[in-house]
C-alpha atoms as a PDB file:
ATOM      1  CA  UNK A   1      -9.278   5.285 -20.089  1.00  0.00           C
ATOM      2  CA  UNK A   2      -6.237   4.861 -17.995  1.00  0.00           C
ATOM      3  CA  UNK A   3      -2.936   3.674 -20.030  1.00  0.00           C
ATOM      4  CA  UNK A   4       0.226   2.841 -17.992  1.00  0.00           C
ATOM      5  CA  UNK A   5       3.120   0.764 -18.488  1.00  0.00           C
ATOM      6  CA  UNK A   6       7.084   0.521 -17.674  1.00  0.00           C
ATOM      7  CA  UNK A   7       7.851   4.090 -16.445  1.00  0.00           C
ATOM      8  CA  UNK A   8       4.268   5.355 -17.464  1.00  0.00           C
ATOM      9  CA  UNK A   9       1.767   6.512 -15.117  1.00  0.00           C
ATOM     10  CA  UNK A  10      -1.676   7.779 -15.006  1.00  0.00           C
ATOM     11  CA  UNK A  11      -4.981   9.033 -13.203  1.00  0.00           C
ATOM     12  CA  UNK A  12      -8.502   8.207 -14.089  1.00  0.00           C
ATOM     13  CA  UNK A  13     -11.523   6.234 -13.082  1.00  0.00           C
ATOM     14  CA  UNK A  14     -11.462   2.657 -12.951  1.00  0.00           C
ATOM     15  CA  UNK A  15     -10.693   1.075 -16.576  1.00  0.00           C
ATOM     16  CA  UNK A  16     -12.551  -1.944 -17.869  1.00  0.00           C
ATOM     17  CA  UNK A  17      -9.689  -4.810 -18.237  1.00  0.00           C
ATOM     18  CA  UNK A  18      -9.523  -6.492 -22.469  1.00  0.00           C
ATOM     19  CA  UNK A  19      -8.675  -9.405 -23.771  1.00  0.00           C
ATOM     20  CA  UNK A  20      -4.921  -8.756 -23.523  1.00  0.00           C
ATOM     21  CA  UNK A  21      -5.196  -6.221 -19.965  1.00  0.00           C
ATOM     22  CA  UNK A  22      -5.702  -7.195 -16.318  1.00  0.00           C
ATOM     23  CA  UNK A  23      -6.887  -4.403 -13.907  1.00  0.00           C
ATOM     24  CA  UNK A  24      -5.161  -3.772 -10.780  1.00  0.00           C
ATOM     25  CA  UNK A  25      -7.099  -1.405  -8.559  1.00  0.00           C
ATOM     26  CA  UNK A  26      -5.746  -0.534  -4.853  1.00  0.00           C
ATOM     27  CA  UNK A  27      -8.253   2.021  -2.762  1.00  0.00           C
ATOM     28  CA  UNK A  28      -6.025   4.307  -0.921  1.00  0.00           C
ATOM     29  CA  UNK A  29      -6.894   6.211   2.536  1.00  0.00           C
ATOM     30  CA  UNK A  30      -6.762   9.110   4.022  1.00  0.00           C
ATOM     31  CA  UNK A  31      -8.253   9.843   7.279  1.00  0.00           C
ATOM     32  CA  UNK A  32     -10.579   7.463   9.147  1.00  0.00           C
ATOM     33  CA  UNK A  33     -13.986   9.813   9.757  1.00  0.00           C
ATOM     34  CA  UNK A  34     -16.150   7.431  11.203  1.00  0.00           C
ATOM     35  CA  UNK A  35     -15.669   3.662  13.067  1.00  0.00           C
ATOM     36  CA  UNK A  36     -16.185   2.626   9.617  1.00  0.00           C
ATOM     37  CA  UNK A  37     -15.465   4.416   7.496  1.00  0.00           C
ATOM     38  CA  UNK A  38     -12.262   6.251   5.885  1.00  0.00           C
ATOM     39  CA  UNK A  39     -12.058   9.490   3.606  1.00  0.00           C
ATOM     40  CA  UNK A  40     -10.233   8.441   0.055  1.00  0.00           C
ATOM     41  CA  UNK A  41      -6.836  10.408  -0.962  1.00  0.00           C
ATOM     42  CA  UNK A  42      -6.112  11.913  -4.173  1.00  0.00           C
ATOM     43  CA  UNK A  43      -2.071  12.309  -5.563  1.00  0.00           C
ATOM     44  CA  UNK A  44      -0.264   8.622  -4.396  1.00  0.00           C
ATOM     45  CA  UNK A  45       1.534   6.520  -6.948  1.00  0.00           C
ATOM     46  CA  UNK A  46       1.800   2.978  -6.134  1.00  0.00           C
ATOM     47  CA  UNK A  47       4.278   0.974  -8.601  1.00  0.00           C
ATOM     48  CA  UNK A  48       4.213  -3.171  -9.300  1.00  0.00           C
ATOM     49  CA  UNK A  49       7.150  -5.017  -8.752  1.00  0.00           C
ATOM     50  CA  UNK A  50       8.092  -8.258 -10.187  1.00  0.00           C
ATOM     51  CA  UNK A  51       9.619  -9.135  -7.001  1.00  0.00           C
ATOM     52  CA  UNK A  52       8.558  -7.812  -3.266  1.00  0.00           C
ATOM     53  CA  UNK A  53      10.006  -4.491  -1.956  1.00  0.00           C
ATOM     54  CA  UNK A  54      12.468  -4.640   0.427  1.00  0.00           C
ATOM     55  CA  UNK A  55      14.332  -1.364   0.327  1.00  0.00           C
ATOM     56  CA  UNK A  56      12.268   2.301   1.525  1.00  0.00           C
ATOM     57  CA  UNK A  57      12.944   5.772   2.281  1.00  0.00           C
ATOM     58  CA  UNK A  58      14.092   6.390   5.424  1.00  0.00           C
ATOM     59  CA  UNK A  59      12.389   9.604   5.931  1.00  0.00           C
ATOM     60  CA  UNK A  60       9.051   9.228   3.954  1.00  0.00           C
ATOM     61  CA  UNK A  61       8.429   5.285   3.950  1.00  0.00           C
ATOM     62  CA  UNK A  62       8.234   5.296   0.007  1.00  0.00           C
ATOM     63  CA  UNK A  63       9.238   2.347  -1.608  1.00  0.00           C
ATOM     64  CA  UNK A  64      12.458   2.665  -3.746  1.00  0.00           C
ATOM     65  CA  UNK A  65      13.373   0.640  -6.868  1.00  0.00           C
ATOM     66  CA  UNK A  66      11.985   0.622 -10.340  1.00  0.00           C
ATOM     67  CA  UNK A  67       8.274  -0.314 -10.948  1.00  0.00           C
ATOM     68  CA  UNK A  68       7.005  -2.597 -13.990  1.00  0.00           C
ATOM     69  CA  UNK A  69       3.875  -0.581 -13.914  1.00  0.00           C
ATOM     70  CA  UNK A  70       2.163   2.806 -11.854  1.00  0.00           C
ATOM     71  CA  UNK A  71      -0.481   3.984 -11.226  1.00  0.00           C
ATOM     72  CA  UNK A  72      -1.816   7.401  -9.426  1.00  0.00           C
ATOM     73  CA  UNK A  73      -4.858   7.731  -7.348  1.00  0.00           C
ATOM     74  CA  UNK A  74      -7.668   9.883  -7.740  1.00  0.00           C
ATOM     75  CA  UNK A  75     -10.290  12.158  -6.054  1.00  0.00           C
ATOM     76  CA  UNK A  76     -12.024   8.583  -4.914  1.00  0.00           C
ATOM     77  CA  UNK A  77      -8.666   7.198  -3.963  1.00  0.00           C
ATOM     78  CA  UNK A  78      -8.554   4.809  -6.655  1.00  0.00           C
ATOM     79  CA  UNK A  79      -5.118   3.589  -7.984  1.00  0.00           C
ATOM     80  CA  UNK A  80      -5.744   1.522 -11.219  1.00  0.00           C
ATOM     81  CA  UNK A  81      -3.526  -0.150 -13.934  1.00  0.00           C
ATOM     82  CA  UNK A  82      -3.778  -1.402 -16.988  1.00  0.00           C
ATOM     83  CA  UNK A  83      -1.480  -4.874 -17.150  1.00  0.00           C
ATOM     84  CA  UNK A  84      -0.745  -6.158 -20.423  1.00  0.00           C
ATOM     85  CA  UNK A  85      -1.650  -9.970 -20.076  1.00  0.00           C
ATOM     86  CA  UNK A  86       0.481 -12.424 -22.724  1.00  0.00           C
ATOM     87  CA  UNK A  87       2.364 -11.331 -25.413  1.00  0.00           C
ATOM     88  CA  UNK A  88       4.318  -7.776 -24.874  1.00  0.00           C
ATOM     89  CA  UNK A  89       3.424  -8.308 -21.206  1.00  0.00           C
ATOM     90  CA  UNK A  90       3.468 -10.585 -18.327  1.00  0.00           C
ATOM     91  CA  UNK A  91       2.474 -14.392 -18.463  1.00  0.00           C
ATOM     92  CA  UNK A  92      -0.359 -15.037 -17.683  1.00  0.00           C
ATOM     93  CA  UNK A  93      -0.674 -16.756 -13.934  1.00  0.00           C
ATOM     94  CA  UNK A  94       1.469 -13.829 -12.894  1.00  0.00           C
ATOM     95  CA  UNK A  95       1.646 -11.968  -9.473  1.00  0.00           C
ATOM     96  CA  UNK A  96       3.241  -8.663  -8.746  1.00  0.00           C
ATOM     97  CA  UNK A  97       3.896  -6.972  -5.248  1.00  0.00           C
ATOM     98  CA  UNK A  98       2.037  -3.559  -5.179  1.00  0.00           C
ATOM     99  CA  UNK A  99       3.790  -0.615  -2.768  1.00  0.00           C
ATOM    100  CA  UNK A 100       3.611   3.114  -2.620  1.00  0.00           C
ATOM    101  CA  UNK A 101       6.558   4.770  -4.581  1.00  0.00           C
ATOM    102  CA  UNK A 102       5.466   8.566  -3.811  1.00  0.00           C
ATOM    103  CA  UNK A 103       2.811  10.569  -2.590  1.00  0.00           C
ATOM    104  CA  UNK A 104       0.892  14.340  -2.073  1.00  0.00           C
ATOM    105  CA  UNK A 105       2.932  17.118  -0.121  1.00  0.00           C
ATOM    106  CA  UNK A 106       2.008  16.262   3.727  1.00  0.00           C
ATOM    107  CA  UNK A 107       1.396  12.668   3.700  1.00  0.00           C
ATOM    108  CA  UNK A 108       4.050   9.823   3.950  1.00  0.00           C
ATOM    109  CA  UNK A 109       4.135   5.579   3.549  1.00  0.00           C
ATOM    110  CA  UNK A 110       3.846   3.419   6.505  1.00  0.00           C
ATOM    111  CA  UNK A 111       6.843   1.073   5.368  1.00  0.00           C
ATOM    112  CA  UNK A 112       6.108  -1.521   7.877  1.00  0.00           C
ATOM    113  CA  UNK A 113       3.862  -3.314  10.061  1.00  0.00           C
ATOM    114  CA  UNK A 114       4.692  -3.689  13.839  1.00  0.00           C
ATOM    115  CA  UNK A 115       2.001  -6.135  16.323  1.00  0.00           C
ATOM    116  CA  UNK A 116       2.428  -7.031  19.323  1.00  0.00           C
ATOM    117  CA  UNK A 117       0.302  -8.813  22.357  1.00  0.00           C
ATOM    118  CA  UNK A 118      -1.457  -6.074  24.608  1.00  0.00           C
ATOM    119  CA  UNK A 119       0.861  -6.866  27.269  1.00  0.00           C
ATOM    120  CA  UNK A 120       4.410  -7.584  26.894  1.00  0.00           C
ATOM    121  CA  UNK A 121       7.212  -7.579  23.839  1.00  0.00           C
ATOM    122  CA  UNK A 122       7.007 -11.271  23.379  1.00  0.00           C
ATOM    123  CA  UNK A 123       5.949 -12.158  20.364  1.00  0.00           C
ATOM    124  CA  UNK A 124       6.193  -8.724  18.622  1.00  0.00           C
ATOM    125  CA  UNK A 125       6.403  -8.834  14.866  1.00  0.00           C
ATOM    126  CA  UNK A 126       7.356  -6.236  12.634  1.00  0.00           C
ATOM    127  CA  UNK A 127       7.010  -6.791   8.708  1.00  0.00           C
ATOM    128  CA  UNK A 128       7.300  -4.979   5.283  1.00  0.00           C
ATOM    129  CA  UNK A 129       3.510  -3.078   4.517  1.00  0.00           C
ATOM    130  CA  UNK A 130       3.668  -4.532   1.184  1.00  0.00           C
ATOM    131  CA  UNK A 131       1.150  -6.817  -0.429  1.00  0.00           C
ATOM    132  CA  UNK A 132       0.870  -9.328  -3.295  1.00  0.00           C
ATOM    133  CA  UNK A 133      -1.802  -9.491  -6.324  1.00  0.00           C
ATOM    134  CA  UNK A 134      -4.005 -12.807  -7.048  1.00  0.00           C
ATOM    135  CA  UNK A 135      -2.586 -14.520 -10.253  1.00  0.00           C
ATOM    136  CA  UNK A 136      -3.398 -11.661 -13.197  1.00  0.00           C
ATOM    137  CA  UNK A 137      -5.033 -13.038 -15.665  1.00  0.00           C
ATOM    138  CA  UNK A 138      -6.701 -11.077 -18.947  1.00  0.00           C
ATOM    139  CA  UNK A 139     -10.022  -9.924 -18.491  1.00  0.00           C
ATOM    140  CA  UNK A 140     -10.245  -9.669 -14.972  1.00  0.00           C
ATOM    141  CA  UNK A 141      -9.977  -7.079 -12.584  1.00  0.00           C
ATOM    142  CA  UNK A 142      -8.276  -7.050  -9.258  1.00  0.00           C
ATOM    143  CA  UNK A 143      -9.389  -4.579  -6.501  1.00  0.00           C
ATOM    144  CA  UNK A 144      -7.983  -4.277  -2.896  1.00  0.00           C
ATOM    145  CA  UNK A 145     -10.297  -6.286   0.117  1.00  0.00           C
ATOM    146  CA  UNK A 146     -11.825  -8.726  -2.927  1.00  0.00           C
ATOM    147  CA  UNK A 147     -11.438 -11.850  -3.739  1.00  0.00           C
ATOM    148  CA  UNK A 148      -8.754 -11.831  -0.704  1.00  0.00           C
ATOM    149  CA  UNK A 149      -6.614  -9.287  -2.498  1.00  0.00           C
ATOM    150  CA  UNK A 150      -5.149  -7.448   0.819  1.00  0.00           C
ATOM    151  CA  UNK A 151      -7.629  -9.073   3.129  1.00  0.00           C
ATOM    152  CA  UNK A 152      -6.528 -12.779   2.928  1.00  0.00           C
ATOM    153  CA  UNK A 153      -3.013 -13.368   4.250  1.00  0.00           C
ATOM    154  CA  UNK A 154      -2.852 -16.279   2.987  1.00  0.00           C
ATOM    155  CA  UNK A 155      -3.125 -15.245  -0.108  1.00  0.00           C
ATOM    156  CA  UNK A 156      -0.012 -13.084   0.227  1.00  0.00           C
ATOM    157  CA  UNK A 157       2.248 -15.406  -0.600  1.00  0.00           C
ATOM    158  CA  UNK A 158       3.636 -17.864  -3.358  1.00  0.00           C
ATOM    159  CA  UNK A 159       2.833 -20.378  -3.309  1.00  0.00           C
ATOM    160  CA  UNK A 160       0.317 -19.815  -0.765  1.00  0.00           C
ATOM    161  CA  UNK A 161       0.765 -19.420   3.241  1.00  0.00           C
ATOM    162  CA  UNK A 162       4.343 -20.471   2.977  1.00  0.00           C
ATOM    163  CA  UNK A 163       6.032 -17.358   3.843  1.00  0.00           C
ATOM    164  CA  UNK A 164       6.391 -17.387   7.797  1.00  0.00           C
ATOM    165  CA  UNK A 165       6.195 -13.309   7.991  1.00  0.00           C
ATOM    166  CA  UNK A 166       2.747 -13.621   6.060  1.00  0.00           C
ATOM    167  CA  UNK A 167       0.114 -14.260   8.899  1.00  0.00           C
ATOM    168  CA  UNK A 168      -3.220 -12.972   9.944  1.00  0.00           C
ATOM    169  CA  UNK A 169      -1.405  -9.987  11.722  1.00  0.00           C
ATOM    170  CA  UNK A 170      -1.083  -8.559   8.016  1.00  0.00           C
ATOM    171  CA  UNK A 171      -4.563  -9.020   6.701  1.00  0.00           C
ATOM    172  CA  UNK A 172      -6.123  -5.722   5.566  1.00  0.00           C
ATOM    173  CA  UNK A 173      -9.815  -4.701   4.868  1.00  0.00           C
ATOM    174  CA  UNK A 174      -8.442  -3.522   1.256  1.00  0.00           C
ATOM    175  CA  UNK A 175      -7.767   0.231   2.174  1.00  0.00           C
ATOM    176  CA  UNK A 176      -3.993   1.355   2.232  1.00  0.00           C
ATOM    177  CA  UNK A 177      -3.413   3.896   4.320  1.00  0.00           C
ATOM    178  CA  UNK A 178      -0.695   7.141   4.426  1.00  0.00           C
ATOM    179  CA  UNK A 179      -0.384   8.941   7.482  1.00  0.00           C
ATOM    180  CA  UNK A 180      -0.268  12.585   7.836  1.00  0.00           C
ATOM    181  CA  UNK A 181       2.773  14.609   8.618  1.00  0.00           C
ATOM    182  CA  UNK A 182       2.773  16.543  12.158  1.00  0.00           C
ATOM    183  CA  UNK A 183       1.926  19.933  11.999  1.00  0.00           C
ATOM    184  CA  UNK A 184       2.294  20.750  15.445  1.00  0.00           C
ATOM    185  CA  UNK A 185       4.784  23.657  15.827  1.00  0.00           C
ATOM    186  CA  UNK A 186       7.113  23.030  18.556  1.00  0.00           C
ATOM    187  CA  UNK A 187       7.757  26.992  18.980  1.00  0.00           C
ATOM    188  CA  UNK A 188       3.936  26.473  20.169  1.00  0.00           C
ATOM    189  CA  UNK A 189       4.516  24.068  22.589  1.00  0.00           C
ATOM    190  CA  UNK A 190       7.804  24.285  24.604  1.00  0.00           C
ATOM    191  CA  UNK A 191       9.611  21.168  25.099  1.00  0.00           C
ATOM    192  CA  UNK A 192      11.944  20.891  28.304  1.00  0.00           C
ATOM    193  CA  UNK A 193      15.790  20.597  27.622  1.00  0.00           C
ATOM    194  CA  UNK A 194      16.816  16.888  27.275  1.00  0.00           C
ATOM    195  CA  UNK A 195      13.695  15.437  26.012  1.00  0.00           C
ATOM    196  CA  UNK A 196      12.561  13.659  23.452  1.00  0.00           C
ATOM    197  CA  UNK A 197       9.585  15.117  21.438  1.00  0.00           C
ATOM    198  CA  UNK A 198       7.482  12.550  20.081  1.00  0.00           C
ATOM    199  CA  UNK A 199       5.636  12.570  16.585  1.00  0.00           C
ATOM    200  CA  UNK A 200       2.532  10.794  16.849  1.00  0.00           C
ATOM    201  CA  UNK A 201       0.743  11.132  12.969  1.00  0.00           C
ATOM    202  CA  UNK A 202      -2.402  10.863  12.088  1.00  0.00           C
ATOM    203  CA  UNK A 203      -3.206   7.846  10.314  1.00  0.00           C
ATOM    204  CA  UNK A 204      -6.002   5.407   8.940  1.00  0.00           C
ATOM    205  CA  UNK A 205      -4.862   2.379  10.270  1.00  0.00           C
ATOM    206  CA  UNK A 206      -6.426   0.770  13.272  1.00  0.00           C
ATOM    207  CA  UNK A 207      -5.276  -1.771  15.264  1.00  0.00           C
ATOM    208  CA  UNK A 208      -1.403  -1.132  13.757  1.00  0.00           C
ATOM    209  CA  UNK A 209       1.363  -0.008  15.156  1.00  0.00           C
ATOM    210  CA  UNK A 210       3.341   2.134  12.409  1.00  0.00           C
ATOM    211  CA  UNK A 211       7.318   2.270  12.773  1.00  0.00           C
ATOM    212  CA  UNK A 212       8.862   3.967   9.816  1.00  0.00           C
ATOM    213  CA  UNK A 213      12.614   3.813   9.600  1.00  0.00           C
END
């Protein structure tokens, strides 16, 4: 069984929660191998905060700060942790903000979300790619797309829908998705003097504009 806590972290299949544990279980992406479907990724460590993320690395899109709790995902791309529920843990009612704090050699965070209208830059709105557990409570288990964990932006908020950033540009089908690093080799393809050389990643997401910082 998985056991995490403050500074702890672990990788195994899906726990069962107790009478004193919560389960928090995030599905984590890879690539997208059908229109429906995307392959799972092994290696990421998402962290829960007591308050939401703000601050990132600029180069891989991994949240910084200090988590309460981590977990690591594993060969089915599940990322579960064990919450202590009342006493030695948090009260019960409790929400924490879930974001990736690290990840496998090749892959990096999508820190934000950017969406736009098809035509034009009015209206374009570009927010944190963070999201916010149901109220934890003992006995229960949380998982990503259920019960509008991820998928129900207004459940992204507390109290609900009250946060302007939070709208329906920001739901999620309950897979969070990395995006590959570029392989390409520029020596391989010669780029004229003066130009800019765009990296375009791979990535799961579909519908999303990624911008990392």
């Amino acid at each position: 069984m998985l056991v995490s806590g403050p500074g702890g972290s672990a990788v195994a299949d899906v726990p069962d929660p107790t009478d004193s544990t919560a389960v928090v279980n995030v599905s984590v992406g890879a690539d997208r191998d059908t229109a429906t479907t995307i392959t799972p990724l092994a290696g990421v460590t998402f962290g829960l905060f007591s308050a939401q993320p703000t601050e990132y690395e600029p180069f891989d899109g991994y949240t910084t700060g200090t988590p309460l709790y981590t977990c690591v995902s594993d060969a089915d791309g599940d990322c579960s942790v064990e919450v202590p529920v009342g006493a030695g843990g948090i009260t019960p009612g409790t929400r924490l903000w879930v974001a990736p704090v690290a990840g496998p050699s090749g892959w990096y965070a999508n820190p934000v979300f950017q969406t736009a209208p098809l035509t034009g830059a009015a209206g374009r709105v570009q927010t944190r790619h963070v999201f916010q557990t149901p109220p934890l409570y003992a006995g229960q288990t949380y998982r990503s797309g259920s019960g509008g964990f991820m998928s129900d932006p207004g459940t992204q908020t507390t109290p609900p829908s009250t946060i302007s950033q939070y709208t329906t540009r920001v739901a999620s089908g309950g897979v969070w998705p990395l995006s590959r690093v570029n392989e390409v080799s520029i020596s391989r393809r010669p780029v004229p003097p003066d130009s800019a050389y765009l990296r375009t990643p791979r990535s799961a997401s579909s519908g999303l504009a990624t911008v990392p910082a």
